[in-house]
Protein backbone atom coordinates (compact mmCIF):
# COMPACT_ATOMS: atom_id res chain seq x y z
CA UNK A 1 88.13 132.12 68.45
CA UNK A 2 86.40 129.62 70.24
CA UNK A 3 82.47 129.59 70.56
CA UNK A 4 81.17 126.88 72.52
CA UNK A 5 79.12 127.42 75.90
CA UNK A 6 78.95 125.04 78.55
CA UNK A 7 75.73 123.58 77.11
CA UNK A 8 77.65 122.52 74.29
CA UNK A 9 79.70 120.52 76.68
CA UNK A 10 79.39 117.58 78.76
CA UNK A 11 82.31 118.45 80.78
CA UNK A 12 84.85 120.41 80.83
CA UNK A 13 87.94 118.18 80.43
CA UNK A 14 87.79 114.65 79.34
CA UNK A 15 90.78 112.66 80.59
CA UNK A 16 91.68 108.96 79.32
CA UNK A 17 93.34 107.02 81.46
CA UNK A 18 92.93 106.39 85.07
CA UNK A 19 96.79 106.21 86.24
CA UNK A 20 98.84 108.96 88.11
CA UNK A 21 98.58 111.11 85.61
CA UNK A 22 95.35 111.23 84.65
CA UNK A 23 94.10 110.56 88.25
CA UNK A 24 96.10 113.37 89.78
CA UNK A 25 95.55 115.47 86.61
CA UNK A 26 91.43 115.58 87.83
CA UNK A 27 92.11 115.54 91.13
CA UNK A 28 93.68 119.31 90.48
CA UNK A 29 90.80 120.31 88.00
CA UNK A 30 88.07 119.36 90.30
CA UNK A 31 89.71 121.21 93.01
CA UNK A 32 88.99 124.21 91.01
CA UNK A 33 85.49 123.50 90.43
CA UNK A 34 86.08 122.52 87.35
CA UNK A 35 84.24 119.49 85.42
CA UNK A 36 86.57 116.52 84.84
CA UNK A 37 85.60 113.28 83.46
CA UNK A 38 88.01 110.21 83.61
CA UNK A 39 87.71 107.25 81.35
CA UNK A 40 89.61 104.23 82.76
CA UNK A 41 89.10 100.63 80.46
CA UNK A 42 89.54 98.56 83.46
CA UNK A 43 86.86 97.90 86.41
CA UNK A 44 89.62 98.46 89.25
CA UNK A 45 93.46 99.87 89.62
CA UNK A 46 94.30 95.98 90.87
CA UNK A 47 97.11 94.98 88.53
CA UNK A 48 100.48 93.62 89.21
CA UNK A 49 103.93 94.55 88.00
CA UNK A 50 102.84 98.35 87.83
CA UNK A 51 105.26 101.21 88.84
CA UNK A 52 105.30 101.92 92.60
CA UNK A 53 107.58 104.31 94.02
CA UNK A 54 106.35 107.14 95.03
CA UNK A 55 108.90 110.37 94.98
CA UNK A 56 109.63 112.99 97.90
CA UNK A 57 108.44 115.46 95.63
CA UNK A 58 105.08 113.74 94.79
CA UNK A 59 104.39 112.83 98.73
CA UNK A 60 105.31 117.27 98.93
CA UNK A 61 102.56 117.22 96.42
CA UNK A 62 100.61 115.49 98.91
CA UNK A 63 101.34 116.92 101.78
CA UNK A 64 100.19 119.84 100.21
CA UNK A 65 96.64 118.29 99.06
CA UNK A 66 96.33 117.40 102.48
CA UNK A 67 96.44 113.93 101.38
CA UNK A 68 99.93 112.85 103.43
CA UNK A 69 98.29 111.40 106.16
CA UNK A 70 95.87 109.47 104.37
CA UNK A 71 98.68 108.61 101.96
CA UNK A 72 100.74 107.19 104.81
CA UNK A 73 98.27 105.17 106.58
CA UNK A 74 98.18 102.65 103.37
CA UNK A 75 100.97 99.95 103.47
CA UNK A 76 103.92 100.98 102.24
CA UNK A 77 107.85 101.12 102.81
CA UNK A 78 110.06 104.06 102.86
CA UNK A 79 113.69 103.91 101.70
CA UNK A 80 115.81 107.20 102.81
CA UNK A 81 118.84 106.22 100.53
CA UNK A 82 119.53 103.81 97.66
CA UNK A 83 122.04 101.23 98.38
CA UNK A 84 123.15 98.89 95.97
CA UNK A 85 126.06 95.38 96.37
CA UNK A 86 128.46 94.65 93.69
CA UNK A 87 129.67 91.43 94.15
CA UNK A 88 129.80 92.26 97.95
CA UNK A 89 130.44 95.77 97.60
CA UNK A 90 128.01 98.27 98.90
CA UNK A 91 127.66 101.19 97.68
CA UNK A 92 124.78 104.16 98.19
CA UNK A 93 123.52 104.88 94.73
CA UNK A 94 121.21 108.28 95.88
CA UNK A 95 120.37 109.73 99.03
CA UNK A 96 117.90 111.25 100.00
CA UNK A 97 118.42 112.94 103.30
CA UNK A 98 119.21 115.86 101.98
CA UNK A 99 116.32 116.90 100.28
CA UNK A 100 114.55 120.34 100.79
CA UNK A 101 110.89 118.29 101.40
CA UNK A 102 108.56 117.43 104.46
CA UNK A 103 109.60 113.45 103.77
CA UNK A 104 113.13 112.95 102.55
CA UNK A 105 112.42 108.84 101.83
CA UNK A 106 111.16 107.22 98.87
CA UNK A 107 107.77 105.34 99.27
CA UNK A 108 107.04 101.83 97.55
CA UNK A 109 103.33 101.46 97.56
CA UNK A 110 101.28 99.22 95.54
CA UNK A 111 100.24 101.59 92.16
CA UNK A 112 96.77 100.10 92.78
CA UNK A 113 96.65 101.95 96.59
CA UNK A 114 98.06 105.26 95.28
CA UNK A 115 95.58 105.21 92.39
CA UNK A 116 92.97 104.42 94.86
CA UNK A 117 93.86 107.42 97.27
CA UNK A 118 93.65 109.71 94.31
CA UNK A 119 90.55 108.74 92.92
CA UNK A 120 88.49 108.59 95.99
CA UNK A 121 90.49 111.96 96.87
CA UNK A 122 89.01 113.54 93.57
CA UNK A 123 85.81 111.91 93.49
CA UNK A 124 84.96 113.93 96.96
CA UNK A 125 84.05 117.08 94.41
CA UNK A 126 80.97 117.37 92.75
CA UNK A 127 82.23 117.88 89.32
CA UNK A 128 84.82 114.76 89.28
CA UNK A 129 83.51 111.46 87.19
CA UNK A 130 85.21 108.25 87.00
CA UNK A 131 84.09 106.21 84.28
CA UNK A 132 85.11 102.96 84.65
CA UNK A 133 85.19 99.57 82.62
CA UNK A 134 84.75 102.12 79.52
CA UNK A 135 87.18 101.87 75.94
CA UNK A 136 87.89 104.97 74.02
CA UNK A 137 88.18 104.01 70.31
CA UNK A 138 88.04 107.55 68.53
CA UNK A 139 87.70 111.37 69.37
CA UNK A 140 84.95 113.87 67.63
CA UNK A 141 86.40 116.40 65.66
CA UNK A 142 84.33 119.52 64.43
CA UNK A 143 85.90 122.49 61.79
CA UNK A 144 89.55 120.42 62.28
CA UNK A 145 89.35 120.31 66.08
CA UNK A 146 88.85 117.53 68.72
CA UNK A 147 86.00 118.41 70.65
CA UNK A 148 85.62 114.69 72.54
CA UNK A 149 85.63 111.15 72.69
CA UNK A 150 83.58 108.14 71.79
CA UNK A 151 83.42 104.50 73.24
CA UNK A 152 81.85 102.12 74.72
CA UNK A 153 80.64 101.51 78.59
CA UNK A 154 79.34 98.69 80.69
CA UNK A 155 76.03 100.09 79.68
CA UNK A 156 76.98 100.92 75.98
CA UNK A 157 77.94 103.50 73.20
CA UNK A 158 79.77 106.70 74.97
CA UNK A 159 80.02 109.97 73.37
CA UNK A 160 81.37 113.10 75.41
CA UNK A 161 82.14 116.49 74.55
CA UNK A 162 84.55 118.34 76.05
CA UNK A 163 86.59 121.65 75.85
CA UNK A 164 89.63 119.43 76.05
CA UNK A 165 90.65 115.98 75.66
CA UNK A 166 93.96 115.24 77.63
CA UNK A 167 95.65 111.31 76.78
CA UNK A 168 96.74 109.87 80.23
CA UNK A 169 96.33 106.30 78.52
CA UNK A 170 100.05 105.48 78.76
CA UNK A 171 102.90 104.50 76.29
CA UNK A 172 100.53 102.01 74.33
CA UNK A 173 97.81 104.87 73.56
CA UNK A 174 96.02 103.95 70.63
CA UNK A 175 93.96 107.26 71.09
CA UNK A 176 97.66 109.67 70.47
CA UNK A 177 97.46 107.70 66.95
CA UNK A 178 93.96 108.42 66.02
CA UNK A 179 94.59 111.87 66.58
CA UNK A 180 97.47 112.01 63.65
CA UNK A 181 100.72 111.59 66.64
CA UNK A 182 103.19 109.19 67.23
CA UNK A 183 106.28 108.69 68.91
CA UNK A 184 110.01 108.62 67.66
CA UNK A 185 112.96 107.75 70.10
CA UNK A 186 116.27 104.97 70.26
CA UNK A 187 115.88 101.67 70.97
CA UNK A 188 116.87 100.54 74.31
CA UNK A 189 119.52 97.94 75.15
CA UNK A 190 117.66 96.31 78.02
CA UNK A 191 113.89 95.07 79.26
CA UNK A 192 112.82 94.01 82.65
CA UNK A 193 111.90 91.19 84.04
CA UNK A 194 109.04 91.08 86.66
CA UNK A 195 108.08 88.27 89.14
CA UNK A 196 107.21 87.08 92.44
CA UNK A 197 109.37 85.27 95.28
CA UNK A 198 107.33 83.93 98.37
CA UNK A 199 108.98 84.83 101.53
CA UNK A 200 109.79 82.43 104.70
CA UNK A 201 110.01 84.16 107.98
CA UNK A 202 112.40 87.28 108.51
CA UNK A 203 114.26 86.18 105.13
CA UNK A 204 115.77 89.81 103.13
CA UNK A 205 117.77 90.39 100.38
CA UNK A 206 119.80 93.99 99.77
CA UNK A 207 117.48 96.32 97.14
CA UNK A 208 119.81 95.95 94.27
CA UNK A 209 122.07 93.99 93.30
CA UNK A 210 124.78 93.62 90.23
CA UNK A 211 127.38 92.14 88.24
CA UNK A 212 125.78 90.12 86.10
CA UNK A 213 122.86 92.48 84.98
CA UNK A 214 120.67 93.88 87.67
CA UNK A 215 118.14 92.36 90.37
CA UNK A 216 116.30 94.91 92.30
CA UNK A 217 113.71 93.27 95.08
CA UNK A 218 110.91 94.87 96.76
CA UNK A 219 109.30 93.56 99.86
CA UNK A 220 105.67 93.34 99.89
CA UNK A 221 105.32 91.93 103.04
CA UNK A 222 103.73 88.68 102.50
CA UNK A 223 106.17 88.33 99.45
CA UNK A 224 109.34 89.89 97.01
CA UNK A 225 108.57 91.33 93.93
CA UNK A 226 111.77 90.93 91.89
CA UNK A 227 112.85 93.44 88.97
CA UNK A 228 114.88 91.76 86.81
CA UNK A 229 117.20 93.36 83.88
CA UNK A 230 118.33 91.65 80.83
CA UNK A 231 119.88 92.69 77.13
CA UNK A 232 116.52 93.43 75.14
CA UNK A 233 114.49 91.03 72.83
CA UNK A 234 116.55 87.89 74.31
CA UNK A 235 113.63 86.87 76.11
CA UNK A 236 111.15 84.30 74.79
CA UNK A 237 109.53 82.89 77.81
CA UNK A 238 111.22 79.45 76.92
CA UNK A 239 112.77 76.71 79.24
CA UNK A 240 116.11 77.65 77.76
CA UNK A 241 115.44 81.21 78.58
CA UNK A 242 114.83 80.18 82.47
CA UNK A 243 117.71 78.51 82.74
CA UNK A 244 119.60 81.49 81.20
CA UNK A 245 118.01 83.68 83.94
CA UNK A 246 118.58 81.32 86.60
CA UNK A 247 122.25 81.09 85.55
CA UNK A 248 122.56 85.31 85.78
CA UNK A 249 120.70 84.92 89.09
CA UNK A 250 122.97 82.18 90.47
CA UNK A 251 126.40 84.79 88.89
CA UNK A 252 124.10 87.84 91.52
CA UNK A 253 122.75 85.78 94.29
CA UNK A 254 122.83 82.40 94.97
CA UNK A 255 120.36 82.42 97.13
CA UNK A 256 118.10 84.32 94.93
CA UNK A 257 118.74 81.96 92.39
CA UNK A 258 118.00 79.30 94.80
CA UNK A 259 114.63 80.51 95.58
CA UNK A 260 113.70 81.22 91.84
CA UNK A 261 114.51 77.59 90.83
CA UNK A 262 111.13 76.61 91.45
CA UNK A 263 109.70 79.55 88.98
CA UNK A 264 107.89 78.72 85.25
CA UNK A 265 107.78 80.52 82.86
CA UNK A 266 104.22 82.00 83.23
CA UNK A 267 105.32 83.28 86.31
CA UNK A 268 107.67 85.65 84.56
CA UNK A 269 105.99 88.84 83.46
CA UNK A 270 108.05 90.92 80.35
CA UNK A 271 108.69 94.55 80.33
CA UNK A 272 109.87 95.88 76.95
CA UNK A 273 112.16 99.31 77.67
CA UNK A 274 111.11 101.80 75.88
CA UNK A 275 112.38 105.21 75.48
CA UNK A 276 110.61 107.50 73.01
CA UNK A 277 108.79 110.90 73.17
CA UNK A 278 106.28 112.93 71.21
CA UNK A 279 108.20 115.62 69.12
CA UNK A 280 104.54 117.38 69.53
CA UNK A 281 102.44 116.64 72.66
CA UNK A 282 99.43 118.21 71.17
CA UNK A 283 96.97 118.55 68.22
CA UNK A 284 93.83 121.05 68.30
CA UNK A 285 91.69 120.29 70.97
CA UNK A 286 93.80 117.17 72.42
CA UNK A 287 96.95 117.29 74.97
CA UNK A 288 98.93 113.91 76.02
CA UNK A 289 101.01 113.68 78.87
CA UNK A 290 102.75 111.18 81.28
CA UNK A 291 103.19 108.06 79.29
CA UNK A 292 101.11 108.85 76.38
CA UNK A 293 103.73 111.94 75.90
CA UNK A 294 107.30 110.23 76.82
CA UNK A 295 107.59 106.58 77.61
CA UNK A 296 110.92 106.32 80.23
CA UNK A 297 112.41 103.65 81.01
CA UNK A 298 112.29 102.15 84.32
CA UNK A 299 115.79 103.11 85.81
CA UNK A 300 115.40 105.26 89.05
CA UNK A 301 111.69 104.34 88.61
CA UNK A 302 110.98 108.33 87.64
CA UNK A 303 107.93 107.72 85.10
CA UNK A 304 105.39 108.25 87.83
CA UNK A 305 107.29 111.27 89.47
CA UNK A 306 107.58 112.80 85.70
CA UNK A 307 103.56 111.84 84.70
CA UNK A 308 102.79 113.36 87.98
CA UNK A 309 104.33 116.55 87.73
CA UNK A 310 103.10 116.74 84.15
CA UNK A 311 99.61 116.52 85.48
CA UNK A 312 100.66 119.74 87.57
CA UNK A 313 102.14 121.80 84.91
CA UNK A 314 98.88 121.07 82.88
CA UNK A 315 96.61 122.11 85.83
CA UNK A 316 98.68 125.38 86.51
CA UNK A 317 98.73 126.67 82.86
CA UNK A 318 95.31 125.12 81.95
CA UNK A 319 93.21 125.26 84.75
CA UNK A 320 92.62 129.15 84.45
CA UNK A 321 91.86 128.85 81.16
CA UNK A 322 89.35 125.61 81.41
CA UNK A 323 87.46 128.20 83.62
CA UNK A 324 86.38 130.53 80.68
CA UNK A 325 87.23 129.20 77.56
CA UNK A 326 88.10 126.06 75.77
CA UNK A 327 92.43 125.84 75.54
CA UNK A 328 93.90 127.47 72.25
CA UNK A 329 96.66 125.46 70.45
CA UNK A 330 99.59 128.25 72.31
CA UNK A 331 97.75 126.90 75.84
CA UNK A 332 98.81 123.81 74.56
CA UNK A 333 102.18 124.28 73.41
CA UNK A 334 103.18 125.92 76.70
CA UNK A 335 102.86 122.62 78.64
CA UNK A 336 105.04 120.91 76.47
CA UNK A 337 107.09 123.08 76.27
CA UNK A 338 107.43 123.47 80.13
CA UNK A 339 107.74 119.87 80.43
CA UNK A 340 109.83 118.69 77.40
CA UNK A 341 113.03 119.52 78.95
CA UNK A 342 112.82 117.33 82.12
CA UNK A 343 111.89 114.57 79.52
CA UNK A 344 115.11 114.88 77.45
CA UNK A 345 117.02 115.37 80.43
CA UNK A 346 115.92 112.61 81.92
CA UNK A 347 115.96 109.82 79.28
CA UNK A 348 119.89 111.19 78.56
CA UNK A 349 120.11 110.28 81.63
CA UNK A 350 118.80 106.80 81.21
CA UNK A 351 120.47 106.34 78.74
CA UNK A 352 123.81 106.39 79.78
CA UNK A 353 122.64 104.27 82.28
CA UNK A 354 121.69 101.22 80.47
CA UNK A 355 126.08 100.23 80.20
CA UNK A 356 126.27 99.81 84.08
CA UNK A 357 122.49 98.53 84.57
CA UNK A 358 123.51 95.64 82.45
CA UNK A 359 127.28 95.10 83.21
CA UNK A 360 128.69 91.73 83.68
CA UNK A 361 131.95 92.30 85.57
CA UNK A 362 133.79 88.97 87.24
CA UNK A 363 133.78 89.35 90.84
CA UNK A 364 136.74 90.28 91.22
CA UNK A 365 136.78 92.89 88.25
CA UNK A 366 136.82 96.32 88.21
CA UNK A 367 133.40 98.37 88.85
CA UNK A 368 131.81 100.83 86.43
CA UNK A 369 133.17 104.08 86.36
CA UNK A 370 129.72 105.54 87.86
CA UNK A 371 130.18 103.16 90.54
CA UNK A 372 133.72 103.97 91.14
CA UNK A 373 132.86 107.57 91.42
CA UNK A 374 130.23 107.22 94.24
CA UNK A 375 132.35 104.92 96.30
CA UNK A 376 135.40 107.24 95.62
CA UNK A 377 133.10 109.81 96.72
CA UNK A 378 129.91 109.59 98.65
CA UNK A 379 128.59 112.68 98.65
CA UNK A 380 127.52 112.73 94.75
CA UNK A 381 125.08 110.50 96.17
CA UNK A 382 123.31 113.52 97.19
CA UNK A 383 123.08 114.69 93.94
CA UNK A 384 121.87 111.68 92.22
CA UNK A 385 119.08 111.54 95.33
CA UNK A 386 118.21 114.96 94.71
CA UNK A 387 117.67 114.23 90.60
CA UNK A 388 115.77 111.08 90.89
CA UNK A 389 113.90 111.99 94.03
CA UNK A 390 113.19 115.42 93.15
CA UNK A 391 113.40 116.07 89.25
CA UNK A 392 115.43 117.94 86.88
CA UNK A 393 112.25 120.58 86.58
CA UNK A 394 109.83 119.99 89.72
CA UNK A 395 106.39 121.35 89.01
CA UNK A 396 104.67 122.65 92.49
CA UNK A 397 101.30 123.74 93.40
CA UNK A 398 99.95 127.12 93.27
């Protein structure tokens, strides 16, 4: 049984990491009147090549903070259906229209806006703190359990105490190790590559485009931010590797290629794919979701749509126990296992998807079977918009 007061507390939930998860995660908690700390390392949410689609079911999730309106006055674009050219064939990969939700689009926004909206949406409540510029390196444990965090701040040593430590900190976390977890998954056949085009006047290319791997480009307005997919661990960052990419560009676009020609290789930002999950999301006193938990890969770009509605699954079950007592280890376990299926679902899922992401069919070869079936008929595209846009297990608010 648990004993601690309040007073033996600084707050009630300690939270590291400051992205969607964790944001959104004590944005709920505060709205209960609960205390919520969030540790973020960095000073600011301003940092390139970050996730940035934002789900119909997360902008529902909005719409029913009240935060739509606010949401939509940031820039953005919507998309109502994913359309994708093979070698000049088009082709609507999910759509969206269909959907049972107030906005039936999906929204690209930069992460750093959406992070913004949440934070200044959470720090409205008196018992919401935002630490910033502050590193966790190890959690306080007391009879066995985790009972908090230390670090260090802009204005030194940090040491909080909380009823419960949840790890938002993404698929890097050092903290899941120093509590005894790690994660165990398959290696995956392909990585990203991220960079920037600069745009002249009304210039557009489609959203995706295949045959010889995958380029999907996002406008940003004043420029394209290009998503790149190659096999994994063939990419060294050397001149032999641009020209390599260049060539698969050329064998895609040629005027993509064309206007990449000028790029160096510091311009060209790695992702490493990673699929893996915790087989246990939890440890006494300590709960990790979003990244931390399951690290997706970027196909349908679901990660923040799944970290979100892990942040609402752990406010629902959790939040009515942070009120009077700190969460047992069956609290715990219910989370996970309320969100563990939508995770294996899911990376099945992207899985199977990782043949036809990187397929490198002549033009005038056959196209994927996937791709044959939603040309031969449209109307699965409704299905695959309704599982990427709204989830195998959507979490809503109560």
């Amino acid at each position: 049984m648990d004993t601690r007061s309040d007073t033996d507390t600084d707050t009630d939930t300690v939270i590291v990491g400051g992205g969607p998860a964790g944001l959104m995660l004590g944005l709920l908690l505060a709205r209960r009147g609960l205390r919520v700390t969030v540790i973020e390392k960095h000073a600011d949410f301003l940092r390139d090549f970050r996730g940035d689609t934002i789900h119909p079911s997360t902008q529902e999730l909005l719409d029913g903070l009240g935060l739509l309106d606010d949401f939509l006055a940031r820039p953005h674009a919507d998309m109502s259906e994913v359309t994708l050219s093979w070698h000049g064939t088009e082709l609507t990969l999910a759509d969206f229209s269909h959907l049972p939700t107030a906005r039936k689009v999906m929204t690209f926004m930069p992460q750093w806006d959406f992070l913004d909206l949440l934070a200044s949406s959470a720090e409205a409540f008196p018992g919401f703190r935002l630490l910033r510029s502050t590193r966790i390196h190890d959690v306080v444990r007391e009879e066995g359990r985790i009972v908090g965090v230390t670090g260090t701040g802009p204005d030194g040593p940090v040491d909080i105490r909380a009823h419960l430590v949840v790890d938002a900190s993404g698929r890097d976390s050092e903290l899941r190790a120093t509590a005894g977890l790690s994660p165990v998954g398959v290696a995956a056949s392909m990585d990203v590559l991220w960079f920037r085009l600069p745009k002249s006047g009304d210039e557009a290319y489609p959203f995706v485009q295949a045959g010889a791997g995958m380029v999907i480009t996002i406008d940003r307005g004043d420029f394209f931010q290009i998503a790149h997919v190659i096999p994994a661990a063939v990419w060294t960052g050397s001149e032999d590797d641009m020209r390599r990419m260049n060539e698969r560009l050329r064998r895609i676009s040629p005027r993509l290629s064309a206007a990449a020609a000028h790029l160096s290789p510091a311009d060209v930002h790695l992702l490493r794919v990673r699929l893996e999950r915790l087989r246990r999301w939890h440890v006494d006193g300590l709960l990790c979701i979003g990244d931390s938990a399951h690290a997706m890969s970027p196909a349908g770009g679901v990660g923040i749509n799944l970290a979100i509605q892990d942040a609402v699954a752990t406010d629902r079950i959790l939040g009515p126990v942070l009120g009077t007592r700190a969460p047992q280890r069956a609290d715990l376990r219910r989370v996970e296992r309320r969100r563990v299926w939508p995770v294996i679902v899911t990376q099945a899922v992207q899985r199977r998807l990782q043949g036809p992401l990187l397929a490198s069919g002549a033009a005038d070869g056959p196209l994927p079977f996937p791709l044959r079936m939603l040309r031969d008929h449209p109307r699965l595209a409704r299905i695959t918009g309704r599982f990427v846009g709204i989830g195998a297990r959507p979490e809503y608010l109560r």
